[in-house]
PDB file of N, CA and C in Angstrom:
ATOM      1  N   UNK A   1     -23.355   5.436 126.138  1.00  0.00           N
ATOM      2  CA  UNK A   1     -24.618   6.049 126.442  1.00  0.00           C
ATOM      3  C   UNK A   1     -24.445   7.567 126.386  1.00  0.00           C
ATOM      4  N   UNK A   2     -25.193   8.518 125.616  1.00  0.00           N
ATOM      5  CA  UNK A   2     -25.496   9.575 125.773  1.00  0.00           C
ATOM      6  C   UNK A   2     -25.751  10.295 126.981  1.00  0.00           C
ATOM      7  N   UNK A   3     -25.473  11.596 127.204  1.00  0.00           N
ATOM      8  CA  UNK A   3     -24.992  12.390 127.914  1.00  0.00           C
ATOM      9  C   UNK A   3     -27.181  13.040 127.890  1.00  0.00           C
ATOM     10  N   UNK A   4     -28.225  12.616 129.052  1.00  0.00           N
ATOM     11  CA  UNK A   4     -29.425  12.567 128.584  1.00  0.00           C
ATOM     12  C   UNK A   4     -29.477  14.480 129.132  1.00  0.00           C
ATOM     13  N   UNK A   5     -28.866  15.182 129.663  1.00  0.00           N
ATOM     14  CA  UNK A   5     -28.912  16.224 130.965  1.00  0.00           C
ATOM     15  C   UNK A   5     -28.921  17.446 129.209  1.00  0.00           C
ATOM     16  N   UNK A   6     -28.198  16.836 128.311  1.00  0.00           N
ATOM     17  CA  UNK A   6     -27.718  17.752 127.213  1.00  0.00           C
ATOM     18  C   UNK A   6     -29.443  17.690 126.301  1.00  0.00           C
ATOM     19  N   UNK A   7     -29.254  16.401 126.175  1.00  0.00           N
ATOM     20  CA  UNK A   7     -30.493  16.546 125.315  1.00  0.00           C
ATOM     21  C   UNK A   7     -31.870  17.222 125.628  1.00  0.00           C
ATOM     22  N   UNK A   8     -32.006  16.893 127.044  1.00  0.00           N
ATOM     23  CA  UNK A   8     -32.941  17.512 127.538  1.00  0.00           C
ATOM     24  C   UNK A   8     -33.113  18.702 127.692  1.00  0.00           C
ATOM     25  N   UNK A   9     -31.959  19.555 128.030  1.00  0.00           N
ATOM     26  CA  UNK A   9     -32.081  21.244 128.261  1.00  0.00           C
ATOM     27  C   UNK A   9     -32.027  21.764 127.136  1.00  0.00           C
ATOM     28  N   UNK A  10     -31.552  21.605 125.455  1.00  0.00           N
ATOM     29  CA  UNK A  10     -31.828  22.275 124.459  1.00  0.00           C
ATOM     30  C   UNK A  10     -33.112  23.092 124.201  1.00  0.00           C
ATOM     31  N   UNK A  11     -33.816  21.431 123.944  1.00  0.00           N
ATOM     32  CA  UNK A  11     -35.248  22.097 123.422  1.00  0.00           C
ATOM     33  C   UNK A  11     -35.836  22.837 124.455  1.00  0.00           C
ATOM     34  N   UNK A  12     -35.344  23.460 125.908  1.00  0.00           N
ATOM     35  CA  UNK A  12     -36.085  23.881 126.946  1.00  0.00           C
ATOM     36  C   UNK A  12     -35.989  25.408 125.998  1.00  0.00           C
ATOM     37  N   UNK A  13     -34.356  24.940 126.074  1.00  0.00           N
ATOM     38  CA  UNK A  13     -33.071  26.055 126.143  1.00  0.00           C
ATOM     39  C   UNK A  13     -34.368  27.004 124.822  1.00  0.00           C
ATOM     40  N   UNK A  14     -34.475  26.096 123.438  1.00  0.00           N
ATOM     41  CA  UNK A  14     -34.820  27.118 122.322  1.00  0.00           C
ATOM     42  C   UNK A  14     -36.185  27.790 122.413  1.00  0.00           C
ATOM     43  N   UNK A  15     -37.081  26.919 123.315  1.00  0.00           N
ATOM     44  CA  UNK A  15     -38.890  27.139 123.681  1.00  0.00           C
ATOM     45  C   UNK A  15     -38.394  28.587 124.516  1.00  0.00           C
ATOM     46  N   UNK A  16     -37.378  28.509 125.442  1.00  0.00           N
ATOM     47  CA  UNK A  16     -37.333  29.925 126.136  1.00  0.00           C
ATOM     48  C   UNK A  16     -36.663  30.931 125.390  1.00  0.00           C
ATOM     49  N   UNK A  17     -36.518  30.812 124.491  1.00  0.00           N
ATOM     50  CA  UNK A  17     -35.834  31.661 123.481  1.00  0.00           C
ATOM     51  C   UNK A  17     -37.494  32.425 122.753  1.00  0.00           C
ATOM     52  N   UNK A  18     -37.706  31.474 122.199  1.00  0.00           N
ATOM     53  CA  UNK A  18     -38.688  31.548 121.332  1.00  0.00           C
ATOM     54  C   UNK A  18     -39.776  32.859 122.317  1.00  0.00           C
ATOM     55  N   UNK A  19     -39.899  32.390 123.474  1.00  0.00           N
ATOM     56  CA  UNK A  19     -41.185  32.986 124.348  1.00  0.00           C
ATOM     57  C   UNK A  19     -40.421  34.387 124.904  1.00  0.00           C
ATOM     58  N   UNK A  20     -39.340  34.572 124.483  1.00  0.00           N
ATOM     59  CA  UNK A  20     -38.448  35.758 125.277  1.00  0.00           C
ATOM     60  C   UNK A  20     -38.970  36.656 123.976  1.00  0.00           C
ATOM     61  N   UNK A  21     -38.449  36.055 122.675  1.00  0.00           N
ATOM     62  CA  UNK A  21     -38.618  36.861 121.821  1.00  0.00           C
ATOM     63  C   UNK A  21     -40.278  37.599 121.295  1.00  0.00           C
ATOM     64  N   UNK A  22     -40.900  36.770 121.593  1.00  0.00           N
ATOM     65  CA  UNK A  22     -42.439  37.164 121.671  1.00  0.00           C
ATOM     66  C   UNK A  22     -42.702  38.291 122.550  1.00  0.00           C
ATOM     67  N   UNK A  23     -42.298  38.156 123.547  1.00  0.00           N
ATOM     68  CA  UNK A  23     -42.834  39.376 124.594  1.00  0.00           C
ATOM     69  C   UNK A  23     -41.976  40.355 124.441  1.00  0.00           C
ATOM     70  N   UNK A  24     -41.091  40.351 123.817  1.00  0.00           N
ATOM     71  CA  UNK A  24     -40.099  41.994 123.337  1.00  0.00           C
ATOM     72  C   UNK A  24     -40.911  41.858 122.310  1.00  0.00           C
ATOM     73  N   UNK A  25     -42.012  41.834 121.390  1.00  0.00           N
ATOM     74  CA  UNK A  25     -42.747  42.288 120.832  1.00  0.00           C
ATOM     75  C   UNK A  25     -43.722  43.512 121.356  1.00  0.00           C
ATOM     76  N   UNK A  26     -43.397  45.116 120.512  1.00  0.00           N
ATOM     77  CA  UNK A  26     -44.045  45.758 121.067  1.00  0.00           C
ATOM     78  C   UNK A  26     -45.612  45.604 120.442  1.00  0.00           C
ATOM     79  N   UNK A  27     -46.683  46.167 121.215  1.00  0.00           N
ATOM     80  CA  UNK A  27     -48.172  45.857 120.916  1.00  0.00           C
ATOM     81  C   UNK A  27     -48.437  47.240 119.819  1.00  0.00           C
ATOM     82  N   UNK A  28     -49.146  46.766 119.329  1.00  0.00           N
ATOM     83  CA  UNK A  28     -49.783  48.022 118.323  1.00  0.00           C
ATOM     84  C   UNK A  28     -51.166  48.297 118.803  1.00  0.00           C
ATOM     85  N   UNK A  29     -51.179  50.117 118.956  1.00  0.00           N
ATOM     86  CA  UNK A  29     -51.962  50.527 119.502  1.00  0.00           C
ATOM     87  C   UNK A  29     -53.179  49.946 118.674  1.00  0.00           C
ATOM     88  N   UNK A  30     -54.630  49.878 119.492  1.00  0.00           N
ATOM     89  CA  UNK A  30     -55.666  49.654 119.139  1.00  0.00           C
ATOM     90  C   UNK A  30     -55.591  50.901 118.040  1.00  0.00           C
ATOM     91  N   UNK A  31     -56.816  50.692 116.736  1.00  0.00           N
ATOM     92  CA  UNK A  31     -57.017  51.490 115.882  1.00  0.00           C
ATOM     93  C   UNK A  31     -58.825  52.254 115.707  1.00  0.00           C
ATOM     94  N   UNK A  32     -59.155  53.145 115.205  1.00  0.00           N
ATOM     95  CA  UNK A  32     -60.273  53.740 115.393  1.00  0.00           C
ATOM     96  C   UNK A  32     -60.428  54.453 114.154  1.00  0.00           C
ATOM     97  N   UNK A  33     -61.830  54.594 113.501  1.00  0.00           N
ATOM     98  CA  UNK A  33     -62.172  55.106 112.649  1.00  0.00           C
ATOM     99  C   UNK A  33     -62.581  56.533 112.714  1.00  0.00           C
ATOM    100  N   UNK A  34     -62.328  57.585 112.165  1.00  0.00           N
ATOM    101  CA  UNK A  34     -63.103  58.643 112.013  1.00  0.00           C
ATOM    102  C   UNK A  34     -64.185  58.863 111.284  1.00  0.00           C
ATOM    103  N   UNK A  35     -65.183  59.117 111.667  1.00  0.00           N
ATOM    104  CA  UNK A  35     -66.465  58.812 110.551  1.00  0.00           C
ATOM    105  C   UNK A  35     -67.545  59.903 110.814  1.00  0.00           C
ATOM    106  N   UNK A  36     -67.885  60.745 109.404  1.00  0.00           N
ATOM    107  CA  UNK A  36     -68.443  61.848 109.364  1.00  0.00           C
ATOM    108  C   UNK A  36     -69.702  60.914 108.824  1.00  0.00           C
ATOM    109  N   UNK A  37     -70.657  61.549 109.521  1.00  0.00           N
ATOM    110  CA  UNK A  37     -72.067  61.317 109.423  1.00  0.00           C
ATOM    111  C   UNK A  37     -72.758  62.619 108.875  1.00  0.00           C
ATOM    112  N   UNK A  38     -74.116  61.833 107.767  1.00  0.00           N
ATOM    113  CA  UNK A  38     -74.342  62.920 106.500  1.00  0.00           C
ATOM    114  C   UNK A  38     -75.711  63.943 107.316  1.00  0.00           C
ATOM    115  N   UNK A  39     -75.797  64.785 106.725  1.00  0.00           N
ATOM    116  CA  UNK A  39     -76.857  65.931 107.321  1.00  0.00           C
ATOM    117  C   UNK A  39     -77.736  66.425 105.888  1.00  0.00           C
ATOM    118  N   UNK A  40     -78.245  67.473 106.140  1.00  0.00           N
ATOM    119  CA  UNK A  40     -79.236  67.701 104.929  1.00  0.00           C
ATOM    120  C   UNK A  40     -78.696  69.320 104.534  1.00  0.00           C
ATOM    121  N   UNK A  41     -77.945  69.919 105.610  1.00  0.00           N
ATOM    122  CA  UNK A  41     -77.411  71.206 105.642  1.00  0.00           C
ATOM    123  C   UNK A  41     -76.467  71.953 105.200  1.00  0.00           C
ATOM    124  N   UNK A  42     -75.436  70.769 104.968  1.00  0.00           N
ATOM    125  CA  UNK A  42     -73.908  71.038 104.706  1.00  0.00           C
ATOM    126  C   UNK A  42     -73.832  70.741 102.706  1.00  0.00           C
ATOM    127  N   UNK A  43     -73.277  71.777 102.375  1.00  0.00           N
ATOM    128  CA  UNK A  43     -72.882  71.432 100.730  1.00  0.00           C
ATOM    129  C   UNK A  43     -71.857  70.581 100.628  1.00  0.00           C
ATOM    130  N   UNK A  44     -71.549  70.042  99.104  1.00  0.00           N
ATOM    131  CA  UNK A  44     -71.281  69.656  99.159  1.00  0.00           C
ATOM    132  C   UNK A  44     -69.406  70.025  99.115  1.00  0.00           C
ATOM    133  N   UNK A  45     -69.500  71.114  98.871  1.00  0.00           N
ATOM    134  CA  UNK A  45     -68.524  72.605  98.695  1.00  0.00           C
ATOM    135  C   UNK A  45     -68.180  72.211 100.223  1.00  0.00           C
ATOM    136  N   UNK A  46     -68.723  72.518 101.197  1.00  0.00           N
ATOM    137  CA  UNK A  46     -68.406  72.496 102.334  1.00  0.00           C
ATOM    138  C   UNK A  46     -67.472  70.857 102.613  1.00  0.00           C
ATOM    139  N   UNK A  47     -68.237  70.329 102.486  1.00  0.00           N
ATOM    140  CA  UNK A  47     -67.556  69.100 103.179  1.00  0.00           C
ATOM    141  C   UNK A  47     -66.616  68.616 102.376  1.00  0.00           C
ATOM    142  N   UNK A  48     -66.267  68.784 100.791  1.00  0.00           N
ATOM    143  CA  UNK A  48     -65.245  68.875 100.106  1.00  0.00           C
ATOM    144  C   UNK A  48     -63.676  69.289 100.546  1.00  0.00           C
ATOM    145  N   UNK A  49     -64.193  71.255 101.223  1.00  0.00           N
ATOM    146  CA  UNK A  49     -63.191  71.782 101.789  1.00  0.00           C
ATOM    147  C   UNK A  49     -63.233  71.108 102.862  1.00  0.00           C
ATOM    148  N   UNK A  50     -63.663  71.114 103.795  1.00  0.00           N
ATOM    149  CA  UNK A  50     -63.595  70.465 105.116  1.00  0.00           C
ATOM    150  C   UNK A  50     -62.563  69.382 105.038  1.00  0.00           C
ATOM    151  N   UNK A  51     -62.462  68.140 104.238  1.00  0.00           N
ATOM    152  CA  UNK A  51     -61.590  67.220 104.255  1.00  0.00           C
ATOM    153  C   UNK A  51     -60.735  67.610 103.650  1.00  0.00           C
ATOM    154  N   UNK A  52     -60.521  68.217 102.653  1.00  0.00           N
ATOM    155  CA  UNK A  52     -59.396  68.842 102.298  1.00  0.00           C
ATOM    156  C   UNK A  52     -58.069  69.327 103.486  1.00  0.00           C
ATOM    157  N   UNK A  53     -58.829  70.235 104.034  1.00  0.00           N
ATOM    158  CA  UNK A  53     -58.184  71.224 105.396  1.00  0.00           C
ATOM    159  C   UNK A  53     -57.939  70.207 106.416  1.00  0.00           C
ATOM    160  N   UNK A  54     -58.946  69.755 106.837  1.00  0.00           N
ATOM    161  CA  UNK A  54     -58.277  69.067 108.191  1.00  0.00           C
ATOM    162  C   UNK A  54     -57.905  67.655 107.920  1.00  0.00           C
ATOM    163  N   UNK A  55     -57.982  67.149 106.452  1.00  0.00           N
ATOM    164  CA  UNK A  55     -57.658  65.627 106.373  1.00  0.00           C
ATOM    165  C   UNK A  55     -56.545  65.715 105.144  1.00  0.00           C
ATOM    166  N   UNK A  56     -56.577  66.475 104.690  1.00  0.00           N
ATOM    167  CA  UNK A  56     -54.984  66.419 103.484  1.00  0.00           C
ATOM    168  C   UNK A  56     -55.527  65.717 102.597  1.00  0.00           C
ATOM    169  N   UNK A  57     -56.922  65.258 101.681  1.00  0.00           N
ATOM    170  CA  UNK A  57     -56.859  64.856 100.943  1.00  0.00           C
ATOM    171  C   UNK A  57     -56.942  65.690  99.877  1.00  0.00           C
ATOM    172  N   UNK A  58     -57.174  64.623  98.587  1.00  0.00           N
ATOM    173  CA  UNK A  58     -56.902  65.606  97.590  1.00  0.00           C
ATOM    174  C   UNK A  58     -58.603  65.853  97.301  1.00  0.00           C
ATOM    175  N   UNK A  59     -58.891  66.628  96.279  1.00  0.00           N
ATOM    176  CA  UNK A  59     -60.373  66.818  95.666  1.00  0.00           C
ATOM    177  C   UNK A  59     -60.827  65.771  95.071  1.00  0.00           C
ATOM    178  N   UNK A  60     -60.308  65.044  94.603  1.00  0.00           N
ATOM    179  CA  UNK A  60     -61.125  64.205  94.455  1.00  0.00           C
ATOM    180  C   UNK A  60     -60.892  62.952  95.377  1.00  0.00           C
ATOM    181  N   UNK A  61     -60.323  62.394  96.342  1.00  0.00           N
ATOM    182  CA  UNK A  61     -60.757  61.723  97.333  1.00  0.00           C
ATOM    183  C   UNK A  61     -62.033  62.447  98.283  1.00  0.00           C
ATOM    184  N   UNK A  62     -61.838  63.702  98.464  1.00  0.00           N
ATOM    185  CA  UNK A  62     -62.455  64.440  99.362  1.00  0.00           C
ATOM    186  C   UNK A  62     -63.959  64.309  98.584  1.00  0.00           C
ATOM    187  N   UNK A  63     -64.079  64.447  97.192  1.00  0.00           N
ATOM    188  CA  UNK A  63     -65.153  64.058  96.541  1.00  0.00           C
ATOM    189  C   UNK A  63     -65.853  62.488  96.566  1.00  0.00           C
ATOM    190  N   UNK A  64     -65.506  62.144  96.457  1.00  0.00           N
ATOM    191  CA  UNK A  64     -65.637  60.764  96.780  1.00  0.00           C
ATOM    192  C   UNK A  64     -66.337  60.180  98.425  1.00  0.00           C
ATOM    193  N   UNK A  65     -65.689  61.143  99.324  1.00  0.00           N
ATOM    194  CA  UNK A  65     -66.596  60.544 100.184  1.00  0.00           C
ATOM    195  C   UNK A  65     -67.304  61.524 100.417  1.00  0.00           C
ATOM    196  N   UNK A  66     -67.300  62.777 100.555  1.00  0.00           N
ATOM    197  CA  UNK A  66     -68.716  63.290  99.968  1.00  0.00           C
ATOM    198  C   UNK A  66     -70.209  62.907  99.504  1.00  0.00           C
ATOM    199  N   UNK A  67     -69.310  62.203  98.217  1.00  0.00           N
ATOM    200  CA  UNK A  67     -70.753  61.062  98.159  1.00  0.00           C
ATOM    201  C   UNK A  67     -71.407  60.151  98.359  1.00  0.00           C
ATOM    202  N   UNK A  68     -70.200  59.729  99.306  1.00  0.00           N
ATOM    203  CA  UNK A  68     -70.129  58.161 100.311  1.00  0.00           C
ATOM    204  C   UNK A  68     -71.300  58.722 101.273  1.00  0.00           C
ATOM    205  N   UNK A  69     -70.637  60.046 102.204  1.00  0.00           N
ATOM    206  CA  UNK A  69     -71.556  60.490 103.574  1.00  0.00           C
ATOM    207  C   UNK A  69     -72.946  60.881 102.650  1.00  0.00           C
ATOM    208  N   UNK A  70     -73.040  61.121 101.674  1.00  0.00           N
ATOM    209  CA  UNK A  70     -74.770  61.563 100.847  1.00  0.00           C
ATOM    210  C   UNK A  70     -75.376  60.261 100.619  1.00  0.00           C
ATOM    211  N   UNK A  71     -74.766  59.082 100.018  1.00  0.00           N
ATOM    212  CA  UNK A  71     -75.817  58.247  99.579  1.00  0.00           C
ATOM    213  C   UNK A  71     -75.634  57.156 100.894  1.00  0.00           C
ATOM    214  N   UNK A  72     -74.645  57.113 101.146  1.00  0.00           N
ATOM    215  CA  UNK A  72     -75.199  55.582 102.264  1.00  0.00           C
ATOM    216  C   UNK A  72     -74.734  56.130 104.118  1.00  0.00           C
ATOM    217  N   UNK A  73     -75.156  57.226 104.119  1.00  0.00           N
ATOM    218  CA  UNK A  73     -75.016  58.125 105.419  1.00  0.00           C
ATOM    219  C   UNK A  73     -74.044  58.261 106.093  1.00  0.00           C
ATOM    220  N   UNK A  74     -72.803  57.520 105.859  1.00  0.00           N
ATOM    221  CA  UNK A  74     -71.539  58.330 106.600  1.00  0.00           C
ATOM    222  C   UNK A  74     -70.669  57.535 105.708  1.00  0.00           C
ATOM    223  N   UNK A  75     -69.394  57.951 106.090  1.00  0.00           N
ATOM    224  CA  UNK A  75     -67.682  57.273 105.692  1.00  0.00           C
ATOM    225  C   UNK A  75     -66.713  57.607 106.475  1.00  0.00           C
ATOM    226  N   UNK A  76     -65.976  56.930 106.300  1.00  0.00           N
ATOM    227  CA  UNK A  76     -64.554  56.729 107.861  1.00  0.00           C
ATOM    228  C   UNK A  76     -63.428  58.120 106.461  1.00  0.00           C
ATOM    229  N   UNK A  77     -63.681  59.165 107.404  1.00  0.00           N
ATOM    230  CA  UNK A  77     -62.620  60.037 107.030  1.00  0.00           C
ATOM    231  C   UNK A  77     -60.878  59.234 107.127  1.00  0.00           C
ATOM    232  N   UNK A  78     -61.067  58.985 108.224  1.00  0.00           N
ATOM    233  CA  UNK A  78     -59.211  58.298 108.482  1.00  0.00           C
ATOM    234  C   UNK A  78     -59.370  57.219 109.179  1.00  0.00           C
ATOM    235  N   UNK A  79     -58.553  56.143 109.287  1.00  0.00           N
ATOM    236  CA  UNK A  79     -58.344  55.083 110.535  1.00  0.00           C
ATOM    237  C   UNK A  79     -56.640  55.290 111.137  1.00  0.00           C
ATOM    238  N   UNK A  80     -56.980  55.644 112.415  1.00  0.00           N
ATOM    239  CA  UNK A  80     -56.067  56.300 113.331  1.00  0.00           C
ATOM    240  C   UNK A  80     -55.962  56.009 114.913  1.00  0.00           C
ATOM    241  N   UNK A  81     -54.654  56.239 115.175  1.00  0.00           N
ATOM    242  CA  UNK A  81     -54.700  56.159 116.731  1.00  0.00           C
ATOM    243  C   UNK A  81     -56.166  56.299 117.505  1.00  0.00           C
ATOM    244  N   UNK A  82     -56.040  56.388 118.667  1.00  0.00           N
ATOM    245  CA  UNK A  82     -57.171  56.495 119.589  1.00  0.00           C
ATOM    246  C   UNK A  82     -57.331  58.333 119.434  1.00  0.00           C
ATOM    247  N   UNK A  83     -55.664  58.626 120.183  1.00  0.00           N
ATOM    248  CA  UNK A  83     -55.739  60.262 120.673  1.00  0.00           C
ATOM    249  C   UNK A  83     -55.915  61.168 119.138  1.00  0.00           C
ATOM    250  N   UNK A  84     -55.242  60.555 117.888  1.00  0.00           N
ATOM    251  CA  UNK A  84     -55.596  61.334 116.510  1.00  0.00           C
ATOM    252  C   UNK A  84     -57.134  61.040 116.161  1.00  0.00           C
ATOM    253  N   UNK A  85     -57.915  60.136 116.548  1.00  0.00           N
ATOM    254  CA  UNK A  85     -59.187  59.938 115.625  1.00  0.00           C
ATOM    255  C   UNK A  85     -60.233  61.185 117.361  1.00  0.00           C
ATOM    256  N   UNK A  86     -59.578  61.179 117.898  1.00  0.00           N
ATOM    257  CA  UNK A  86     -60.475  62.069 118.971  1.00  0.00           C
ATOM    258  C   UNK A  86     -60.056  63.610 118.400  1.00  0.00           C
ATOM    259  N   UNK A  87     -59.011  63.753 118.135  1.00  0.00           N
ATOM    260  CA  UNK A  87     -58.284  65.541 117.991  1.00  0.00           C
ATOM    261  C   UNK A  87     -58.854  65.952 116.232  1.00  0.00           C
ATOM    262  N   UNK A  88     -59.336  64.237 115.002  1.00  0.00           N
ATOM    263  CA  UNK A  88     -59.560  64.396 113.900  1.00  0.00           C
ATOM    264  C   UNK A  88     -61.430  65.147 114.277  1.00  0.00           C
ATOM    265  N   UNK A  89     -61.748  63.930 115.140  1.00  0.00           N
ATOM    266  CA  UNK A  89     -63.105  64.372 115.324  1.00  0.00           C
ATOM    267  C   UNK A  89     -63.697  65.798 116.021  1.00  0.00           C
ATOM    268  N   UNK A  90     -62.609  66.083 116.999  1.00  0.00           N
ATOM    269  CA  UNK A  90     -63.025  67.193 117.787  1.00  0.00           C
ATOM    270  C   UNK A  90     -63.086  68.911 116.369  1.00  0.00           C
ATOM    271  N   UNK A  91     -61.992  68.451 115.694  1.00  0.00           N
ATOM    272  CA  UNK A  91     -61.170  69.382 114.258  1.00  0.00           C
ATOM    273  C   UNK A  91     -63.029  69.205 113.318  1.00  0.00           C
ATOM    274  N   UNK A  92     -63.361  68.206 113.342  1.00  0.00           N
ATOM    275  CA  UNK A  92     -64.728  67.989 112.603  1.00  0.00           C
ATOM    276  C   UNK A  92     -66.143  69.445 113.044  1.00  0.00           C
ATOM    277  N   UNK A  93     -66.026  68.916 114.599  1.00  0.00           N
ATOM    278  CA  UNK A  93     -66.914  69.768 115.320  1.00  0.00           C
ATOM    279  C   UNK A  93     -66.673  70.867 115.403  1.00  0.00           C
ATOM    280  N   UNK A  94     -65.378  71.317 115.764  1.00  0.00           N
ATOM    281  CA  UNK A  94     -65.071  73.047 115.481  1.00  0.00           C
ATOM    282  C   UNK A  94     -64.896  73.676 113.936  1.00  0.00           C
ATOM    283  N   UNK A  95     -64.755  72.893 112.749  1.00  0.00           N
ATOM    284  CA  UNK A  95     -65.396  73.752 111.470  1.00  0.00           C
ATOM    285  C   UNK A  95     -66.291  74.297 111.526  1.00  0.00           C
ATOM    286  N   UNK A  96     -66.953  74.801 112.119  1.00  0.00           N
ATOM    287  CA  UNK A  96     -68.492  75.589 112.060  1.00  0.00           C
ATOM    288  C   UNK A  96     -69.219  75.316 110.829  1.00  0.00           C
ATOM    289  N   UNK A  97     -69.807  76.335 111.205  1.00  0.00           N
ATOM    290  CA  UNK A  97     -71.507  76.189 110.003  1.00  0.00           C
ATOM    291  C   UNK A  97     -70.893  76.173 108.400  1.00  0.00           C
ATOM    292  N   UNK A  98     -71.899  75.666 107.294  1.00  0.00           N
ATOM    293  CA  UNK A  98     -71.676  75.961 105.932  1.00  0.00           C
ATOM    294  C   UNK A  98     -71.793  77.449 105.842  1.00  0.00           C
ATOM    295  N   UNK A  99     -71.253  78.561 105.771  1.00  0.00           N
ATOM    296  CA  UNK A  99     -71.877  79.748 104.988  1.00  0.00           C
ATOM    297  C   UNK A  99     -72.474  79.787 103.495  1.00  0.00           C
ATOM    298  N   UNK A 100     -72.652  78.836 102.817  1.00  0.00           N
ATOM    299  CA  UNK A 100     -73.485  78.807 101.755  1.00  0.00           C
ATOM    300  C   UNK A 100     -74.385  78.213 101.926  1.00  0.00           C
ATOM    301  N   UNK A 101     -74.770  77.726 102.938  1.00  0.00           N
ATOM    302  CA  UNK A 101     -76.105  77.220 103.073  1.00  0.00           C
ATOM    303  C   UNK A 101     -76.933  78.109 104.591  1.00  0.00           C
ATOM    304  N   UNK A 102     -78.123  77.995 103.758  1.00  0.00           N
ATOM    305  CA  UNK A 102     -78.425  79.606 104.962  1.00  0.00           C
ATOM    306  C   UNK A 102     -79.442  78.702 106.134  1.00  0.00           C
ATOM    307  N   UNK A 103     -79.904  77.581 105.985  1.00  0.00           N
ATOM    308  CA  UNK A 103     -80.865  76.986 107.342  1.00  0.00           C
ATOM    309  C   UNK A 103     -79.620  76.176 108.083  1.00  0.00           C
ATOM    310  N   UNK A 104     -78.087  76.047 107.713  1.00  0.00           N
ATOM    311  CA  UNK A 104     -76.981  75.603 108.705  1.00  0.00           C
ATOM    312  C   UNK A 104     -76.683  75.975 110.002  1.00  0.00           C
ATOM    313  N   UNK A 105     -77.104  75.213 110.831  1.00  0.00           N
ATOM    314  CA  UNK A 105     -77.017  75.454 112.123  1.00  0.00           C
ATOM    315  C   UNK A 105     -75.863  75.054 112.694  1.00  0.00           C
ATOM    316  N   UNK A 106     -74.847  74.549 112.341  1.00  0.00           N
ATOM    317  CA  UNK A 106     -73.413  74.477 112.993  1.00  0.00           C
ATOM    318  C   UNK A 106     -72.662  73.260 112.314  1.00  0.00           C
ATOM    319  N   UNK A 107     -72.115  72.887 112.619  1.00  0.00           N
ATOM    320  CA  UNK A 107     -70.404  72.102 112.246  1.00  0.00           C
ATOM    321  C   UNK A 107     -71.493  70.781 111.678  1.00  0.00           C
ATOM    322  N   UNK A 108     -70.816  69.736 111.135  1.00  0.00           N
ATOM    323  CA  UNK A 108     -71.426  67.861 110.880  1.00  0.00           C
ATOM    324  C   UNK A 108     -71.195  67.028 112.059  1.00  0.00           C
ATOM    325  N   UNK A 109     -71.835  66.477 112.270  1.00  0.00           N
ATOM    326  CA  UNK A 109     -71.632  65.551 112.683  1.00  0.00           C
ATOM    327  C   UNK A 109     -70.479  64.220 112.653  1.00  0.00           C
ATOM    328  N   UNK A 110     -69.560  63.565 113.372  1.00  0.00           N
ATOM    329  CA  UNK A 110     -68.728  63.021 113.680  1.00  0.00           C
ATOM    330  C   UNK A 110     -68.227  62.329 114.807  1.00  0.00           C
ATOM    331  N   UNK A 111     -67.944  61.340 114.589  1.00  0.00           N
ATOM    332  CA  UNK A 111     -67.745  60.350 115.734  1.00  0.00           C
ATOM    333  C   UNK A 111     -66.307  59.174 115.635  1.00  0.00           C
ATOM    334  N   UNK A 112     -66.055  58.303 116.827  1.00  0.00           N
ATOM    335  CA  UNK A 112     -64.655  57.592 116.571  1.00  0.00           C
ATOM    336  C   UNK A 112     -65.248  56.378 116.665  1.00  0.00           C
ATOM    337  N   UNK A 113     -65.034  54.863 116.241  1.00  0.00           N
ATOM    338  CA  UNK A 113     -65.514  53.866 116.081  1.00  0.00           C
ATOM    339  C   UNK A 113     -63.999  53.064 116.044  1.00  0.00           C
ATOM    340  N   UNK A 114     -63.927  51.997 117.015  1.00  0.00           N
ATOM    341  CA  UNK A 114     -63.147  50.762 117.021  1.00  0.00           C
ATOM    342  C   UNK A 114     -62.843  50.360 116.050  1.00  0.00           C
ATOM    343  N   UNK A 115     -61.930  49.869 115.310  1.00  0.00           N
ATOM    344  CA  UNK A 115     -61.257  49.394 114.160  1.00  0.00           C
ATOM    345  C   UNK A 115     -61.871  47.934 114.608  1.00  0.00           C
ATOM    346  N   UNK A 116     -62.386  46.734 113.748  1.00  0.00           N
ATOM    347  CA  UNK A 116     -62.852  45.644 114.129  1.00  0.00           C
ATOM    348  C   UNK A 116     -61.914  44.768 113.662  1.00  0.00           C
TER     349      UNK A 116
END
């Protein structure tokens, strides 16, 4: 007759293995969108440079959503941490006004949105 004390504690033995190794899993931070919302004020010069400077893209990505925020009213500049999509957005609001456009009353509009 088999030894039943052996058989039985293995599969305990590998299930607690298994559940050890799960929870040394570190979590990945929640993610958030940056998303510039379109205006009637800002060129398109402006918001070109704008992502350029504070988002590193190139001209023609930066073009591209340009025409994203013109025809279907906004686009997710970056998807980022919590504390980078707040410091991307706050960087949004302190660009100030277009100087080529003369009825510009200050910076675009921008906001952070939950990654779904």
């Amino acid at each position: 007759m088999a030894d039943s004390n052996s058989a039985v504690m293995e599969p305990e033995a590998v299930v607690e293995a298994k559940k050890q190794t799960q929870r040394d899993k570190p979590k990945r931070q929640p993610r958030y969108h940056v998303m510039l919302w379109d205006d009637s004020e800002h060129t398109f010069d402006y918001v070109i440079s704008m992502l350029q400077q504070l988002f590193g893209h190139t001209f023609e990505r930066a073009f591209q959503l340009a025409k994203q925020v013109d025809s279907s009213g906004c686009a997710i500049c970056l998807t980022t941490t919590k504390e980078h999509a707040e410091l991307k957005r706050d960087q949004i609001h302190a660009f100030g006004k277009d100087p080529l456009a003369s009825k510009c009353a200050g910076s675009m509009s921008a906001s952070i949105e939950a990654e779904i």
